[in-house]
Structure formats: structure tokens, C-alpha cells
C-alpha atoms as a PDB file:
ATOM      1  CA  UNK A   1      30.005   9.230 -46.887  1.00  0.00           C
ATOM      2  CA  UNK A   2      30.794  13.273 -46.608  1.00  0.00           C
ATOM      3  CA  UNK A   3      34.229  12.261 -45.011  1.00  0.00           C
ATOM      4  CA  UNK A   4      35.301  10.304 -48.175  1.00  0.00           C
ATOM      5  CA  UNK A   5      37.069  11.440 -51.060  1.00  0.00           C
ATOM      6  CA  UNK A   6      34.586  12.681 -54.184  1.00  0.00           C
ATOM      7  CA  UNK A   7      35.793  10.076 -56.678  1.00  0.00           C
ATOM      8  CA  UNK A   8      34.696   7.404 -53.900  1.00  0.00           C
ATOM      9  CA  UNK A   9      31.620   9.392 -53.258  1.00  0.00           C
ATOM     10  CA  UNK A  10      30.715   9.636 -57.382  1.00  0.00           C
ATOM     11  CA  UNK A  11      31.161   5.617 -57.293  1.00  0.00           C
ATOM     12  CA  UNK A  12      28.192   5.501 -54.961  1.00  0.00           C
ATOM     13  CA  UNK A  13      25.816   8.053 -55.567  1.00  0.00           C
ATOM     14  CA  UNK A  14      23.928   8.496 -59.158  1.00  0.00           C
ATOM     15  CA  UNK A  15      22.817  12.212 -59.696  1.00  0.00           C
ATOM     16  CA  UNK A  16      20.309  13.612 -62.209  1.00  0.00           C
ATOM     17  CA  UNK A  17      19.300  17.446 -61.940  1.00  0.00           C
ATOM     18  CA  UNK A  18      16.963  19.255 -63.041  1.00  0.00           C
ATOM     19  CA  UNK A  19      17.971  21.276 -65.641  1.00  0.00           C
ATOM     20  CA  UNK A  20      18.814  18.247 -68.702  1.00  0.00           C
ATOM     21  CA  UNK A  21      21.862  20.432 -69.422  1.00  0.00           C
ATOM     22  CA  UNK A  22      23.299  20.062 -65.740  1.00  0.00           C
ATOM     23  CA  UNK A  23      24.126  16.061 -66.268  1.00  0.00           C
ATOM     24  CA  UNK A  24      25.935  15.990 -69.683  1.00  0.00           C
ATOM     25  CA  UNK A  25      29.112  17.505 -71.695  1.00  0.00           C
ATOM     26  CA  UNK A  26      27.181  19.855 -74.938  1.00  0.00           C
ATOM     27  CA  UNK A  27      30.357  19.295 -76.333  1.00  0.00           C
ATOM     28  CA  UNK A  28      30.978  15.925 -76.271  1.00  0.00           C
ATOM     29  CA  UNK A  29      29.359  12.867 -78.017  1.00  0.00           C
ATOM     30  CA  UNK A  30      26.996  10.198 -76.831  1.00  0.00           C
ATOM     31  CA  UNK A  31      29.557   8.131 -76.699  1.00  0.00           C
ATOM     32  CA  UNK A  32      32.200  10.350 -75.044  1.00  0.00           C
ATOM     33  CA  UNK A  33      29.692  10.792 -72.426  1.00  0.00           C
ATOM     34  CA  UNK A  34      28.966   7.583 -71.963  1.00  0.00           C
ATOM     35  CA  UNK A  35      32.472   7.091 -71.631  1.00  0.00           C
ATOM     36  CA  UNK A  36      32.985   9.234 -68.562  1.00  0.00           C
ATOM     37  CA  UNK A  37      29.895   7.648 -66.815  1.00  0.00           C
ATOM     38  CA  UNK A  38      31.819   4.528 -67.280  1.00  0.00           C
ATOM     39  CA  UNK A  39      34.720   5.288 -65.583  1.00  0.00           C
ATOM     40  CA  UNK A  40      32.964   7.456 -62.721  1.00  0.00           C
ATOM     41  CA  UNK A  41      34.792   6.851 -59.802  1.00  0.00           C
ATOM     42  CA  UNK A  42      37.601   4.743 -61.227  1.00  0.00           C
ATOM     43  CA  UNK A  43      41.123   5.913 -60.792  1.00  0.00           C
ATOM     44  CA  UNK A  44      41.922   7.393 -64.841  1.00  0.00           C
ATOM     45  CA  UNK A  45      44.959   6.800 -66.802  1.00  0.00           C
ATOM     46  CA  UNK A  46      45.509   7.012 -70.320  1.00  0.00           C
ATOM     47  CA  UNK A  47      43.780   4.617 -71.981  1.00  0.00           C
ATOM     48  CA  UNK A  48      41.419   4.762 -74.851  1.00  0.00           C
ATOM     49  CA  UNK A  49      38.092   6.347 -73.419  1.00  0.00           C
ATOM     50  CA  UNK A  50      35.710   4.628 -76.391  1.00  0.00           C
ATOM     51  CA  UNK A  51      37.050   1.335 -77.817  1.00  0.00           C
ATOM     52  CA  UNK A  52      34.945  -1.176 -80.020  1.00  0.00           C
ATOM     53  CA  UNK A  53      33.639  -2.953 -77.204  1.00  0.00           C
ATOM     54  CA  UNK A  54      32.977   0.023 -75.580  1.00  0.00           C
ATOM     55  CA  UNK A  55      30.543   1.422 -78.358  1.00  0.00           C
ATOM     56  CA  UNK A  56      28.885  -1.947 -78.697  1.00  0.00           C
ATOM     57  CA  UNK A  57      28.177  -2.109 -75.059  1.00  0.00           C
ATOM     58  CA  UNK A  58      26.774   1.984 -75.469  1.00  0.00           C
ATOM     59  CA  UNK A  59      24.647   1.006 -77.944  1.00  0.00           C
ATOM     60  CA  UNK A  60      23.068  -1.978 -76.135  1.00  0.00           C
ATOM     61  CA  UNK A  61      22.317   0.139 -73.493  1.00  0.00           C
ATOM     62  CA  UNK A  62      21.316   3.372 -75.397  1.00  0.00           C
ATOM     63  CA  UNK A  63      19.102   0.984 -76.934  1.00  0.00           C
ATOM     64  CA  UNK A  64      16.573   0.525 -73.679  1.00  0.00           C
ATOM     65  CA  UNK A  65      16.066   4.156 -74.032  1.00  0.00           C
ATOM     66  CA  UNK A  66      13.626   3.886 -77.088  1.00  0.00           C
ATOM     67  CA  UNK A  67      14.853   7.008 -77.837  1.00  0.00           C
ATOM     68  CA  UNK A  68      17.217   5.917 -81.510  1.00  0.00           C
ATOM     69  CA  UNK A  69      20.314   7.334 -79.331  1.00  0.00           C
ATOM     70  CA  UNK A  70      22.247   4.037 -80.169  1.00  0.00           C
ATOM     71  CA  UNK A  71      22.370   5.266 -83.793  1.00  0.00           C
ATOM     72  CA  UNK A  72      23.914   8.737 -82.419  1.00  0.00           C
ATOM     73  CA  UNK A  73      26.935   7.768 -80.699  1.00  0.00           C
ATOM     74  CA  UNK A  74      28.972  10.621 -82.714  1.00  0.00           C
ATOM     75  CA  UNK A  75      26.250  13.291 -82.212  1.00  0.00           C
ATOM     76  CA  UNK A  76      27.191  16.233 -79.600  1.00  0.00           C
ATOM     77  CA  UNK A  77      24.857  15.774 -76.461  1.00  0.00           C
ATOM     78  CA  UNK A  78      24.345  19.531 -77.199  1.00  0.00           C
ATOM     79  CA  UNK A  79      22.591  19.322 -80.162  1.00  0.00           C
ATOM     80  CA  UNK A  80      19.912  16.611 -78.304  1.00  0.00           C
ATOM     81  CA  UNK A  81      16.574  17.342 -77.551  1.00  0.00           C
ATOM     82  CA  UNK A  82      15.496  18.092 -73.313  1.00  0.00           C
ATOM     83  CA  UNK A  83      13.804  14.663 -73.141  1.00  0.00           C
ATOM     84  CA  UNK A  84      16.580  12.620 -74.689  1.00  0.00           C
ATOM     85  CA  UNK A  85      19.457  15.122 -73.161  1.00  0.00           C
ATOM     86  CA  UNK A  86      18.003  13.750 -69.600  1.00  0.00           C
ATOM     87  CA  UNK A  87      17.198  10.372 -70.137  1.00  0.00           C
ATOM     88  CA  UNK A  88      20.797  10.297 -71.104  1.00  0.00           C
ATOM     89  CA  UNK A  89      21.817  11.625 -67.797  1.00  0.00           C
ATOM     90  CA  UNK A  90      19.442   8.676 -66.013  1.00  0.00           C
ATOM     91  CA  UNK A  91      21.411   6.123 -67.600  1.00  0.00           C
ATOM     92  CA  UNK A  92      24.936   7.752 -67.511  1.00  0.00           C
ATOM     93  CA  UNK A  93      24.243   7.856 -63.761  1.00  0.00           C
ATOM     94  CA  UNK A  94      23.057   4.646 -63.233  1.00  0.00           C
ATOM     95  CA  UNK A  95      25.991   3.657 -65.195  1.00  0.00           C
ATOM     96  CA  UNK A  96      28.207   2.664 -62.527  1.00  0.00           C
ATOM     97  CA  UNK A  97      25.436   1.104 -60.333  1.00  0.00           C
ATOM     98  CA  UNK A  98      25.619   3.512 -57.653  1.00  0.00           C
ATOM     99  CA  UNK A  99      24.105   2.513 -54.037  1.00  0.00           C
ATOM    100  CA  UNK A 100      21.927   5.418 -54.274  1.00  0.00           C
ATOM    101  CA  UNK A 101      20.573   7.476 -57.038  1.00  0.00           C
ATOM    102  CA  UNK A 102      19.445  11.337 -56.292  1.00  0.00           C
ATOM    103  CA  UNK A 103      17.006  12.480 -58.686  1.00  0.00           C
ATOM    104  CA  UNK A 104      16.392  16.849 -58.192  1.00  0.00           C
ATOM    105  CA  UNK A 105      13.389  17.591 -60.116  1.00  0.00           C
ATOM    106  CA  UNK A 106      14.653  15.844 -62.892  1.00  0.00           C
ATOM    107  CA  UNK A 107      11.371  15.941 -65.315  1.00  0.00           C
ATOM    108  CA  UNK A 108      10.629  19.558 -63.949  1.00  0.00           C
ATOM    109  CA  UNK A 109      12.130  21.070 -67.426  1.00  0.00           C
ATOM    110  CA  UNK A 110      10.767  18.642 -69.574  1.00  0.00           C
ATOM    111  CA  UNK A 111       6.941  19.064 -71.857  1.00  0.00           C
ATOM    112  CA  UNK A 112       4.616  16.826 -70.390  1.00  0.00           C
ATOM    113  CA  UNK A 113       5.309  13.975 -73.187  1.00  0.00           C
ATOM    114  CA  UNK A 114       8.831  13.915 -72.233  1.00  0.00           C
ATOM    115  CA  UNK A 115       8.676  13.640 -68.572  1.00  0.00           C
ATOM    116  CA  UNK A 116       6.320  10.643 -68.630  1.00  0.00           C
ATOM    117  CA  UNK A 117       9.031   9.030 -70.994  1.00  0.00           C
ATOM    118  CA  UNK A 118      11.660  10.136 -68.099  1.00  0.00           C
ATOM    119  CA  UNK A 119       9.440   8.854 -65.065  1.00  0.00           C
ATOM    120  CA  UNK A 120       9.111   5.870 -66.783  1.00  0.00           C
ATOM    121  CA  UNK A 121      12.922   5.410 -67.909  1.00  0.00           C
ATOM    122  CA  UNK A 122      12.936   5.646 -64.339  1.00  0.00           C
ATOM    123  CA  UNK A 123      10.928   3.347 -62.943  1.00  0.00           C
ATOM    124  CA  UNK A 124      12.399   0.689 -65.093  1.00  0.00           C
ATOM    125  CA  UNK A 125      16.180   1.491 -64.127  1.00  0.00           C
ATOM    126  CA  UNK A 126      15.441   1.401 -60.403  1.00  0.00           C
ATOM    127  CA  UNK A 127      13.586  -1.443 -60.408  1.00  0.00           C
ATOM    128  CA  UNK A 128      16.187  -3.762 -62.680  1.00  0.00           C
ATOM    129  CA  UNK A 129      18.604  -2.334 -60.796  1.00  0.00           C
ATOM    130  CA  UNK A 130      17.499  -2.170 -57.426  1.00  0.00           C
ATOM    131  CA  UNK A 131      18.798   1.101 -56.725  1.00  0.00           C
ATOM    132  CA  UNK A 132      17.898   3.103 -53.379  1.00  0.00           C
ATOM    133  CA  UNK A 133      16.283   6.197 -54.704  1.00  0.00           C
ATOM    134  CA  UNK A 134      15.489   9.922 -53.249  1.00  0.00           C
ATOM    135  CA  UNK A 135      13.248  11.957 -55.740  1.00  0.00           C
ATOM    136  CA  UNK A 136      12.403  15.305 -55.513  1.00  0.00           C
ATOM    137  CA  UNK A 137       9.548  16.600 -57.046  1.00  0.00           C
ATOM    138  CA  UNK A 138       6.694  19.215 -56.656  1.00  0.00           C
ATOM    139  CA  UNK A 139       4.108  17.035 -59.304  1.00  0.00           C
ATOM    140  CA  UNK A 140       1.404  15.358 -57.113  1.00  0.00           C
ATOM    141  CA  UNK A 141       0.675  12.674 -59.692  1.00  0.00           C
ATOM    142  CA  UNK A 142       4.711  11.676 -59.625  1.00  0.00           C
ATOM    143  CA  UNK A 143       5.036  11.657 -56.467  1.00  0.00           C
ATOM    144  CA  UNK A 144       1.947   9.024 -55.432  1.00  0.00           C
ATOM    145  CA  UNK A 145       3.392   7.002 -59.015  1.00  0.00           C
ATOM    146  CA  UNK A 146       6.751   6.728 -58.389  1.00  0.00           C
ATOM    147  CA  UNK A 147       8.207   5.213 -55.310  1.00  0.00           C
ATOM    148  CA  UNK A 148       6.718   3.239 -52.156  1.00  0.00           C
ATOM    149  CA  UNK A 149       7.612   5.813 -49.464  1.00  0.00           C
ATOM    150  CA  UNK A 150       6.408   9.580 -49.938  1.00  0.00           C
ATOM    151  CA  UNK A 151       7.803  12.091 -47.376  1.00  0.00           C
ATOM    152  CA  UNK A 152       6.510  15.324 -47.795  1.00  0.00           C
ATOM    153  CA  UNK A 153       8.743  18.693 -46.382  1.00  0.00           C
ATOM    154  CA  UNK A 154       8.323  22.244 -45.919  1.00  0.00           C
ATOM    155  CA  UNK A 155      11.176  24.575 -44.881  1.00  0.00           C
ATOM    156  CA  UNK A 156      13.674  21.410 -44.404  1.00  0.00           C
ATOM    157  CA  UNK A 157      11.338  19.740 -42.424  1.00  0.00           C
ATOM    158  CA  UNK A 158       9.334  16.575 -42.732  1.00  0.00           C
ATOM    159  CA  UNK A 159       5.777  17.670 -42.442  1.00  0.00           C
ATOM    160  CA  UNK A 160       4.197  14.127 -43.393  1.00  0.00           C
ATOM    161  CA  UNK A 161       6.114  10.627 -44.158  1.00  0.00           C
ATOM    162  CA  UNK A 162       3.123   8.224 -45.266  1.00  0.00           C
ATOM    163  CA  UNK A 163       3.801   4.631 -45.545  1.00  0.00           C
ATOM    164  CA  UNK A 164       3.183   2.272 -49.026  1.00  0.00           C
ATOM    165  CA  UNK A 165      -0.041   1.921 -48.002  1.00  0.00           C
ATOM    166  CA  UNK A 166      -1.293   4.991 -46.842  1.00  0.00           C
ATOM    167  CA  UNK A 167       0.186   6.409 -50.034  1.00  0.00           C
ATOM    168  CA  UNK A 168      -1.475   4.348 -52.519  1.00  0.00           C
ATOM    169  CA  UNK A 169      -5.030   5.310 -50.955  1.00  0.00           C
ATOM    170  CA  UNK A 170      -4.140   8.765 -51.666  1.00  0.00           C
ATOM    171  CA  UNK A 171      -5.254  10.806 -54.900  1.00  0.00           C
ATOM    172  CA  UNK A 172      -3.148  14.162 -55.811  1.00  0.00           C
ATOM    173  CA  UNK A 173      -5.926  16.267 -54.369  1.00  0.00           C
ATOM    174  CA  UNK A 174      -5.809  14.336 -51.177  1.00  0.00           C
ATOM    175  CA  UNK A 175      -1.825  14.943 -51.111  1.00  0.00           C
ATOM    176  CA  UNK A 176      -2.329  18.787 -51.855  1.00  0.00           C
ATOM    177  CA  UNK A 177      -5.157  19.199 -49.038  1.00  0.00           C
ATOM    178  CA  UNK A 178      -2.859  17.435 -46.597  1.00  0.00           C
ATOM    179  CA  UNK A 179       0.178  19.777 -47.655  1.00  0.00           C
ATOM    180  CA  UNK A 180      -1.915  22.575 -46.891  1.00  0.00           C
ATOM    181  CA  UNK A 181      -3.441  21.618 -43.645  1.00  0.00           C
ATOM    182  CA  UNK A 182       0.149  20.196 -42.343  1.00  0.00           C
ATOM    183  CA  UNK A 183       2.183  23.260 -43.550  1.00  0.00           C
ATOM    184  CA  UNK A 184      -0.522  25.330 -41.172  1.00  0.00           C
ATOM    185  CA  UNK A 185       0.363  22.804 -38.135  1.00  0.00           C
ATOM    186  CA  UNK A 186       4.495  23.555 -39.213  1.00  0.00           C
ATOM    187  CA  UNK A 187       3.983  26.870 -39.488  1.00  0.00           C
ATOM    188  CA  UNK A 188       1.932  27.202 -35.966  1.00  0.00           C
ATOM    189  CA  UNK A 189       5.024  25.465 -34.545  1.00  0.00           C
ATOM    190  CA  UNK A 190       7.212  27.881 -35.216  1.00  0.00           C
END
């Protein structure tokens, strides 16, 4: 996938970071937003970027959000909030129903209220969607929720890759004693 050309590349892969400003335009609307997610990896000419349909279909899909966003089409992303700024960024880059969908820490900048909204926002997109999904994340309680394959890594290297089942028996102290006992073995290695 490295070898082919980005706007092939965007087509296929669905990106949200961790900062909520990272994933949007501040100065451009919802909609206008929305737009560009639309045509990721499409060749672009000069065609209307928002057209009737287009906000209709926005708003439908703004709508899933819970979040009132389909009433904001016109607002600047700028002026929205961390939780809805990256929630916004989920769908925009599910958008184009990518093959694979990267998620960096994306609920790492977000109050505790927020990123349970985003985790589950989550959840629900890659499961109607059936999207192939990496997450990276540093919360214990995320990463034994979310997902049915937890690989755990220290210095670039996988230190523990536990299977659906072994990760449901495990609790977020469980997951924290193993990190410490298997980042001793990786370190010893060295």
C-alpha cells in the first residue's frame, strides 16, 4: 500500500488522531468538512462541494452522532467542542468506507464523559461497517472493551498478543501486572 499514490492510499485507510483538532478544517463548516471526507480519494474537479442532496445525506448521518451536529451544518468545526470536534473526525473518516481505519489515541484528549461517547461512536461504526481496525491506546479499560485482539508493545515491539479469549478473562489490573512483568522479560532481552 506504501508504493501507491496518497489519494489511493486516503481511499483505503480511515485516520483519527489524537489531538480532535488534527482530523478537521477550524475554518470550515460541518458541512464543508463533510464534504471533503466525501470525496477522499476521488479524483476532484469543479463541481459543487455541498449540494442539496449532499446536506440531506450530512444530516442523516450527523444524526447517528447524538451529538445535534445535523442542526450545525453552517457552524465552523472550530468553534465545536473536543468531544463533538472528534466524533466528527470518526465519521468523516469512515466516510469513504476505508478497508482499514487507524485510530492514534483518539479519546486521549477528551474528559472522561466525552471519550466514552467516542469509544462508543466507535464501536458502533466498526461494527455496522465492518471495518478492520488498529487502536492505539494507553487506557487499560479501552483496551480489554474495545476490540477482540489486544497486542500489547514496548519499544516497537510486541511484548504480549492475547487472543479473544484470553483477553476477555483479563481485568485492567491483570493487563497492567502483565505489562510490567513482560516489559522486564523485553528489557532482559536486550
Amino acid at each position: 500500500i506504501s508504493k501507491q499514490p496518497e489519494h489511493k492510499r486516503a481511499a483505503r485507510v480511515g485516520r483519527v488522531f489524537q489531538d480532535p483538532m488534527a482530523g478537521t478544517a477550524p475554518n470550515l463548516t460541518v458541512e464543508e468538512n463533510l464534504s471533503l471526507a466525501d470525496r477522499r480519494g476521488a479524483v476532484r474537479g469543479l463541481a459543487r462541494a455541498v449540494t442539496g442532496s449532499k446536506r440531506e445525506r450530512f444530516a442523516e448521518e450527523l444524526k447517528v452522532l447524538e451529538l445535534g451536529l445535523e442542526n450545525r451544518l453552517k457552524t465552523k468545526v472550530g468553534l465545536l467542542s473536543g468531544g463533538q470536534r472528534q466524533a466528527l473526525s470518526l465519521l468523516m473518516a469512515t466516510f469513504s468506507k476505508p478497508k482499514v481505519l487507524l485510530l492514534d489515541e483518539h479519546t486521549a484528549a477528551l474528559d472522561p464523559q466525552r471519550a466514552e461517547l467516542v469509544t462508543r461512536l466507535t464501536k458502533q461504526v466498526v461494527q455496522a461497517q465492518g471495518l478492520t481496525t488498529l487502536m492505539v491506546t494507553h487506557n487499560m479499560n479501552q483496551a480489554l472493551d474495545v476490540g477482540n485482539r489486544l497486542i500489547m508493545m514496548h519499544e516497537g515491539r510486541i511484548i504480549l498478543d492475547a487472543s479473544p479469549e484470553e483477553k476477555q478473562r483479563m481485568t485492567p489490573e491483570d493487563l497492567l501486572h502483565r505489562f510490567t512483568q513482560l516489559k522486564g522479560a523485553a528489557l532482559d532481552d536486550k
